[in-house]
Protein backbone atom coordinates (compact mmCIF):
# COMPACT_ATOMS: atom_id res chain seq x y z
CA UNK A 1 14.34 69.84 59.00
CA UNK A 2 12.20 66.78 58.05
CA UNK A 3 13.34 66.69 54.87
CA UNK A 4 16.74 66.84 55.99
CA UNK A 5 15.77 63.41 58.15
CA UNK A 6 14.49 61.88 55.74
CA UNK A 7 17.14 62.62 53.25
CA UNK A 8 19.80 61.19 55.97
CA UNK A 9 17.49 58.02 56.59
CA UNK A 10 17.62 57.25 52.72
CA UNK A 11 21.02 57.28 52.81
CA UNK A 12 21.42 54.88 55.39
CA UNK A 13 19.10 52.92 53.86
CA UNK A 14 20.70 53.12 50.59
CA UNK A 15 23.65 52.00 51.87
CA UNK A 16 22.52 49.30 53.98
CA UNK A 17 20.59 47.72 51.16
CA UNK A 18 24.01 47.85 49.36
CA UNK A 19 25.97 45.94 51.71
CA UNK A 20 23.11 43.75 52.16
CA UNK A 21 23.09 42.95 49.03
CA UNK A 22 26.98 42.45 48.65
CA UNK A 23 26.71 39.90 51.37
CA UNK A 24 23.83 38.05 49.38
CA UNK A 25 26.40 36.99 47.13
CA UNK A 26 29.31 36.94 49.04
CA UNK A 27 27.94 34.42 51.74
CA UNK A 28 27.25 31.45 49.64
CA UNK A 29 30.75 31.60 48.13
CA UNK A 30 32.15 31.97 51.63
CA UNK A 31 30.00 28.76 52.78
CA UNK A 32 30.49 26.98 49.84
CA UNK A 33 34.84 27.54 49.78
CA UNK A 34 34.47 26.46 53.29
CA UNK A 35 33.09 23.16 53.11
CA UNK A 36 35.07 22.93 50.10
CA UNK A 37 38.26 22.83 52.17
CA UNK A 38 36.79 21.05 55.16
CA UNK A 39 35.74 17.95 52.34
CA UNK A 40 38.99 18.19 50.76
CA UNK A 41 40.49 17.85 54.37
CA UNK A 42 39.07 15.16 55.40
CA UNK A 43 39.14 13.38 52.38
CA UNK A 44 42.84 13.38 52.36
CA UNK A 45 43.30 12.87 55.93
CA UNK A 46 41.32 9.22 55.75
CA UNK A 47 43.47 8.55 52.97
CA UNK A 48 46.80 9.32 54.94
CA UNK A 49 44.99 7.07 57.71
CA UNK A 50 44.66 4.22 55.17
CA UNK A 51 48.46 5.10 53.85
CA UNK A 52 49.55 4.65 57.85
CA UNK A 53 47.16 1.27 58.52
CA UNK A 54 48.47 -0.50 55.14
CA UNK A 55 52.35 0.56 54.34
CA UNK A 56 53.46 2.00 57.89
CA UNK A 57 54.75 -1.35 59.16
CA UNK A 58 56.81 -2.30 56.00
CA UNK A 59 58.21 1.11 56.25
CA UNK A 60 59.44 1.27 59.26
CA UNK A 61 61.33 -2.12 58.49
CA UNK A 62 62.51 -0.15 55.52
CA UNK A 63 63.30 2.56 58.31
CA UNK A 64 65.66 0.59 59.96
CA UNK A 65 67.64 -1.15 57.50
CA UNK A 66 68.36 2.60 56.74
CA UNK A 67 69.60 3.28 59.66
CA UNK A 68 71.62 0.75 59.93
CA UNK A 69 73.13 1.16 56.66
CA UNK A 70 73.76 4.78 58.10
CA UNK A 71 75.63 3.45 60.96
CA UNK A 72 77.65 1.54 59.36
CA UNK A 73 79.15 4.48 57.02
CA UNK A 74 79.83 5.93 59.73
CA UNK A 75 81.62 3.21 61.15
CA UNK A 76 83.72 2.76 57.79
CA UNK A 77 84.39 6.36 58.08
CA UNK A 78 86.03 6.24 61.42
CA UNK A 79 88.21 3.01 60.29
CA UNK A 80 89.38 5.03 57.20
CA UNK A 81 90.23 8.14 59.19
CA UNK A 82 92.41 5.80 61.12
CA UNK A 83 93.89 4.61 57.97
CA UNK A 84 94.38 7.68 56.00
CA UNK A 85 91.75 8.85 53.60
CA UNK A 86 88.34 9.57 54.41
CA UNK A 87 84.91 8.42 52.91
CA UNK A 88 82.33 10.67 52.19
CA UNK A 89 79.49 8.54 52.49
CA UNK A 90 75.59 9.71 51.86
CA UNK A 91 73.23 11.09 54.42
CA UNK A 92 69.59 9.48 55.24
CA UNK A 93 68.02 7.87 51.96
CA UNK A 94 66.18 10.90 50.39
CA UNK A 95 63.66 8.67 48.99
CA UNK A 96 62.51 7.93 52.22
CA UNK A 97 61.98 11.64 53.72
CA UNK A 98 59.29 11.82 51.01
CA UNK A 99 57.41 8.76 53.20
CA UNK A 100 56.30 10.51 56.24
CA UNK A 101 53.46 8.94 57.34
CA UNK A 102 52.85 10.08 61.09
CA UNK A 103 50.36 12.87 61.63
CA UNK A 104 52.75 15.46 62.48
CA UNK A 105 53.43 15.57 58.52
CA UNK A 106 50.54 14.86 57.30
CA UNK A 107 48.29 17.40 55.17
CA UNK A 108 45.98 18.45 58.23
CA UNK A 109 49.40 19.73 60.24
CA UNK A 110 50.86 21.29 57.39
CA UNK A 111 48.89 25.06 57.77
CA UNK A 112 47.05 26.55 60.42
CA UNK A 113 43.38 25.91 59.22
CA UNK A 114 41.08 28.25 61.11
CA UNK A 115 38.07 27.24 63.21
CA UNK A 116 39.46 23.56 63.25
CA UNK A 117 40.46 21.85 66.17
CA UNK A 118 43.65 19.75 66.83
CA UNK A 119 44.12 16.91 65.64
CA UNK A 120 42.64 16.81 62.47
CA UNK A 121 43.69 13.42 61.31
CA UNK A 122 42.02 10.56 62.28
CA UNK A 123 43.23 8.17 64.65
CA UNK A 124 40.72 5.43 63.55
CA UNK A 125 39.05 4.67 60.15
CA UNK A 126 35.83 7.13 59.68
CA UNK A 127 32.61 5.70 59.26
CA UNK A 128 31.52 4.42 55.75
CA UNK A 129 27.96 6.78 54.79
CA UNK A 130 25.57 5.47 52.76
CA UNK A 131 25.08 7.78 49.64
CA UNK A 132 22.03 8.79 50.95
CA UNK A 133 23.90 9.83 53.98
CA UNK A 134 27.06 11.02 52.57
CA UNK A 135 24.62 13.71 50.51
CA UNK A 136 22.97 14.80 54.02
CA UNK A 137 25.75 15.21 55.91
CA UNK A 138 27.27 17.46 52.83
CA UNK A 139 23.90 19.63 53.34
CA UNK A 140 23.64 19.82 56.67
CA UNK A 141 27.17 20.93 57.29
CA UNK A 142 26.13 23.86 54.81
CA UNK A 143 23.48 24.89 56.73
CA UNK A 144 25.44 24.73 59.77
CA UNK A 145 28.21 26.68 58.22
CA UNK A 146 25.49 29.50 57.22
CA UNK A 147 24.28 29.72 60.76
CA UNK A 148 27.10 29.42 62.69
CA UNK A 149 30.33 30.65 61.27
CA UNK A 150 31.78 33.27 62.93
CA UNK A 151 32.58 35.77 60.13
CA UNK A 152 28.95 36.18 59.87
CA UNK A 153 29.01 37.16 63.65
CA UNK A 154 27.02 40.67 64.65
CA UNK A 155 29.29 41.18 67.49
CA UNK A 156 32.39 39.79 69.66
CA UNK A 157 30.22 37.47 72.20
CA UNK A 158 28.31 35.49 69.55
CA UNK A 159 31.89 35.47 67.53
CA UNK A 160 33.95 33.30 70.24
CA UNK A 161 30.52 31.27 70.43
CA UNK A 162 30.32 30.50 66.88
CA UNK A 163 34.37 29.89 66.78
CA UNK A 164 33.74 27.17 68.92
CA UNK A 165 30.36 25.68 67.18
CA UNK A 166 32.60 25.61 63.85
CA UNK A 167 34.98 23.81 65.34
CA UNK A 168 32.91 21.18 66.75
CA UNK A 169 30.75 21.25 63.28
CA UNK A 170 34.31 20.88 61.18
CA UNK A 171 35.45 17.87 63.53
CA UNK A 172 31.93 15.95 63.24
CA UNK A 173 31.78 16.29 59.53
CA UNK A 174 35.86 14.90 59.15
CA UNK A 175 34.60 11.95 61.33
CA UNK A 176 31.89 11.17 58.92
CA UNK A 177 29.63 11.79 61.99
CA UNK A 178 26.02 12.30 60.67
CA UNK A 179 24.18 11.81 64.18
CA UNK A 180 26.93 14.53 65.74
CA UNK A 181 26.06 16.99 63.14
CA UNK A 182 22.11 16.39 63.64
CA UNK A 183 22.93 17.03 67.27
CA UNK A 184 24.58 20.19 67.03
CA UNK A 185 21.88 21.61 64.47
CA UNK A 186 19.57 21.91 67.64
CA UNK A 187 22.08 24.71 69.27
CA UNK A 188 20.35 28.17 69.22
CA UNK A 189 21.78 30.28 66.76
CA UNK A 190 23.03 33.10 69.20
CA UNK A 191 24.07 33.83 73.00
CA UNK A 192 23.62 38.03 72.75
CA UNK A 193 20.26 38.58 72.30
CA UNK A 194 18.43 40.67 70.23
CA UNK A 195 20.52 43.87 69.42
CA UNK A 196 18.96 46.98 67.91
CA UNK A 197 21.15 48.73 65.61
CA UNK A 198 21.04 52.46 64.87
CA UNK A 199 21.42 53.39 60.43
CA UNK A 200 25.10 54.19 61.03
CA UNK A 201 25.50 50.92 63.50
CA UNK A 202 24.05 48.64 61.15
CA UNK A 203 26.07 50.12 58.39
CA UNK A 204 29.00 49.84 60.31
CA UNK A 205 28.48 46.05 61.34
CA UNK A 206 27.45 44.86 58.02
CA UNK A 207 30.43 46.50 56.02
CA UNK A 208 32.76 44.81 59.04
CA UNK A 209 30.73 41.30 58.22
CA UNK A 210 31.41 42.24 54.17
CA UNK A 211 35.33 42.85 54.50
CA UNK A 212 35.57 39.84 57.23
CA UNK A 213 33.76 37.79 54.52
CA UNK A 214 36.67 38.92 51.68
CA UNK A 215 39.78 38.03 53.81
CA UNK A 216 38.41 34.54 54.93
CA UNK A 217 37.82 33.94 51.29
CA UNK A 218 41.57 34.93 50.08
CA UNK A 219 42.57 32.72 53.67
CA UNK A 220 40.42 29.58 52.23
CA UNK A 221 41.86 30.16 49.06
CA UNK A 222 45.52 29.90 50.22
CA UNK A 223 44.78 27.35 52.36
CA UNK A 224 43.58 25.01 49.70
CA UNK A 225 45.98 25.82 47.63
CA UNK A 226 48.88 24.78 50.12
CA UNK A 227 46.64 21.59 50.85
CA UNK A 228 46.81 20.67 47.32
CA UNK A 229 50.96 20.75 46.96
CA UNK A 230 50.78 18.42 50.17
CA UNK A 231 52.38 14.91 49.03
CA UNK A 232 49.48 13.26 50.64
CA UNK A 233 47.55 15.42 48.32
CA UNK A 234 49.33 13.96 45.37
CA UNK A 235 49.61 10.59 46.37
CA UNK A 236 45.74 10.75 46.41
CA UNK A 237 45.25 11.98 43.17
CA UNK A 238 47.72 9.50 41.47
CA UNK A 239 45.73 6.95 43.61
CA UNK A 240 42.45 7.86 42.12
CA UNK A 241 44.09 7.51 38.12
CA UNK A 242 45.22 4.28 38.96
CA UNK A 243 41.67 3.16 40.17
CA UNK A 244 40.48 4.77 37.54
CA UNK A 245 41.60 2.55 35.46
CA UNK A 246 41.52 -0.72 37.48
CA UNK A 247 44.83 -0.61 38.99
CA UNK A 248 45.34 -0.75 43.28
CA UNK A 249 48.02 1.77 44.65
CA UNK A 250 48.26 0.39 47.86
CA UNK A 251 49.42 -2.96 46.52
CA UNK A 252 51.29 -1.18 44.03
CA UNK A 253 53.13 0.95 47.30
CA UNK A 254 53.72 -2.30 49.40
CA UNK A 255 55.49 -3.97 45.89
CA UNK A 256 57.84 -1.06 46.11
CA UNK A 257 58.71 -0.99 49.38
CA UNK A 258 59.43 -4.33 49.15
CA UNK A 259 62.09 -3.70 46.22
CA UNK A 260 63.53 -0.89 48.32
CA UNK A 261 63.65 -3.37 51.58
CA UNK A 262 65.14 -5.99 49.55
CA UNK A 263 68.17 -3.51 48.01
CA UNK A 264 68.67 -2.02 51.49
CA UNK A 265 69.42 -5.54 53.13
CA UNK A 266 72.23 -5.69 49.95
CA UNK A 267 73.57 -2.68 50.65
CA UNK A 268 73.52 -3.67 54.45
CA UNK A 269 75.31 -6.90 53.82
CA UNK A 270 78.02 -5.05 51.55
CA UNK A 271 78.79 -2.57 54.17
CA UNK A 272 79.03 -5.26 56.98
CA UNK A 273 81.80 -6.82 54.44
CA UNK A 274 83.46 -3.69 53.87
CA UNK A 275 83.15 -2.74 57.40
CA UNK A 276 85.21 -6.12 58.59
CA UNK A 277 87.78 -5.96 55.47
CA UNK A 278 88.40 -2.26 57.05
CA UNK A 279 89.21 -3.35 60.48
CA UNK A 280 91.17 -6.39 58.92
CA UNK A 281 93.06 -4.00 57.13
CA UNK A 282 93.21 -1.56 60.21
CA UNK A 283 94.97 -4.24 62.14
CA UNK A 284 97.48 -4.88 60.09
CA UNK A 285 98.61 -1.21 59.39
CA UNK A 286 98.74 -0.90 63.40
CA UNK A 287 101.16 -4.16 63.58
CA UNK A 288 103.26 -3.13 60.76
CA UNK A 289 103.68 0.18 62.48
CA UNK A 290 104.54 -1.33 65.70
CA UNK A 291 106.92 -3.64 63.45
CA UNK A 292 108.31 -1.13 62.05
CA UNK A 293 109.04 1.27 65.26
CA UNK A 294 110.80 -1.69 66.70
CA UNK A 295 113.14 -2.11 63.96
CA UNK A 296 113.70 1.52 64.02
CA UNK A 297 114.97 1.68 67.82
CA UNK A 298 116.70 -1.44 67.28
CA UNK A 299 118.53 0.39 64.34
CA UNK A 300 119.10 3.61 66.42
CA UNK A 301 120.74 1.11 69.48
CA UNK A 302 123.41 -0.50 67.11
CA UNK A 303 123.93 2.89 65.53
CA UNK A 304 124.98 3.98 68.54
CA UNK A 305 127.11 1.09 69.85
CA UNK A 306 128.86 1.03 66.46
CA UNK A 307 129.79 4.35 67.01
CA UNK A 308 131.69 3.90 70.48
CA UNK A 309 132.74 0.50 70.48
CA UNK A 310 133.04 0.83 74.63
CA UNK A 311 129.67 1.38 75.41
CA UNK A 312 129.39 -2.38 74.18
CA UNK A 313 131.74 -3.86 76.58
CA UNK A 314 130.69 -1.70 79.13
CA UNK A 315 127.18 -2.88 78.76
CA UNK A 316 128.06 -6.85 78.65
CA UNK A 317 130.70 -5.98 82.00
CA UNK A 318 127.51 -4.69 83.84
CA UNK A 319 124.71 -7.18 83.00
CA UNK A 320 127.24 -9.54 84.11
CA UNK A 321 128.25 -7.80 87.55
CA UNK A 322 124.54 -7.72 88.06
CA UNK A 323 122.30 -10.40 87.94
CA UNK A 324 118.92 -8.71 88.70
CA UNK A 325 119.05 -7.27 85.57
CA UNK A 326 118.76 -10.46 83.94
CA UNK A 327 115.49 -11.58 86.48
CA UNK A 328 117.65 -13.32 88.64
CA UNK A 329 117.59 -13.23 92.47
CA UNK A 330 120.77 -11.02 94.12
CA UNK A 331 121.90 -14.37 96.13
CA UNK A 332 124.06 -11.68 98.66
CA UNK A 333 120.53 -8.98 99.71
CA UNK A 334 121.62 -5.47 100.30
CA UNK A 335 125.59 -5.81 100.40
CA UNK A 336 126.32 -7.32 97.40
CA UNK A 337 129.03 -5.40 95.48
């Protein structure tokens, strides 16, 4: 029977020390893909920030010229319709969808990152970090990721309270806040206590921890890889090769927006033109209708006259019997005859 005990208990033990020392190697990777995508995150959303601060207000003059110029189509469009033919004229610029600058397209909003809290884009500029300072706040958020992130959780109570310690860690370290971070690394590391596991329990909680470790790993994976097809993701990296090699994208941006203001005020002007040449043109169709429907029911009246003689001196015997049809006053009231 002891033998039997102790042949159980090395299994257990066997199999702990197994998934012990699957998580040994799995952890790290989890930690590091982590603050992997929480760097790359808030790299690019302090870029979008300084995309908003520099360009926004020459866009949105850009913006509006569109919209005029989309108004005015439409405009043209109605006056044609009137005329006869119709002009198909072209939607919203598509070069401008690909400038969304507000925060509800920017990378951060794009997927549903995990254990981050809303909003994720900055709505002022993050702190500069000395290098000495940028390379701490890179370690400590490691750390804190090792102690506190929730797929490393023993049970369900310390998993909501680690959910909400990542999310306060992940919001410091996209704010650049070094001091918030030191702060937070003084939280204890659990709310349940000290639980005592039976062999098969602690088997049982560190295989869960194992295959919760292997789908947050695909999840960061994906999620990365959806943050890196993000335009702001792009515009970054073509930013970086043009400082690379001593070159400023920002000024760069602003010259081209300036070209696209410049040929949207020409294309404004032309439509205005075309739009008043239309209604010129619109007027004159009406009055040469009306023209021509007055010519027409003159036509049909002598048509008919010519056709019984009578009805002419009929017509001049009655006008002159009655004055009020010419405007004038009936000089006899009521009993005129």
């Amino acid at each position: 029977m002891n033998s039997e005990l102790i042949q159980a208990k090395t299994i257990w033990q066997e199999q702990v020390e197994a998934l012990q020392r699957q998580l040994q190697e799995i952890r790290p990777r989890l930690i590091e893909a982590e603050a992997n995508l929480a760097e790359r995150l808030a790299a690019i959303s302090a870029f979008e920030f300084k995309l908003r601060s520099r360009l926004e207000p020459l866009l949105k003059r850009v913006e509006k010229l569109d919209e005029e110029i989309r108004r005015l189509r439409s405009e043209i469009r109605r006056l044609q319709r009137e005329e006869g033919p119709q002009f198909d004229g072209d939607e919203a610029d598509e070069w401008l969808k690909n400038w969304r600058l507000d925060a509800e397209h920017g990378a951060a909003a794009s997927g549903e990152y995990r254990y981050r809290e809303r909003p994720l884009s900055p709505e002022k500029p993050t702190p500069r970090l000395s290098e000495d300072q940028s390379a701490e706040l890179k370690r400590l958020y490691r750390r804190l990721a090792r102690r506190f992130h929730p797929d490393l959780a023993p049970n369900e109570a310390d998993r909501t309270y680690r959910t909400d310690m990542m999310m306060r860690i992940n919001a410091a370290y996209a704010a650049n806040d070094l001091e918030r971070l030191q702060t937070l690394e003084l939280e204890p590391d659990s709310v349940s206590g000290t639980y005592h596991y039976s062999d098969q329990e602690l088997v049982d909680a560190l295989r869960r921890e194992w295959e919760s470790c292997q789908r947050r790993l695909r999840e960061l994976e994906q999620e990365l890889s959806r943050l890196e097809r993000h335009e702001s993701s792009r515009r970054m990296q073509q930013a970086e090769k043009l400082t690379a090699v001593g070159r400023d994208y920002f000024a760069e941006m602003w010259q081209d927006l300036q070209k696209q203001m410049a040929r949207k005020r020409a294309e404004r002007d032309n439509l205005e033109s075309e739009r008043e040449s239309q209604r010129d043109r619109t007027v004159e169709l009406l009055a040469m209708d009306d023209l021509a429907d007055t010519i027409y029911d003159l036509g049909l009246e002598q048509a008919l006259l010519d056709e019984d003689p009578t009805l002419a001196f009929e017509e001049w015997v009655y006008r002159g019997r009655n004055p009020l049809d010419w405007g004038e006053e009936d000089p006899y009231g009521d009993d005129y005859d």
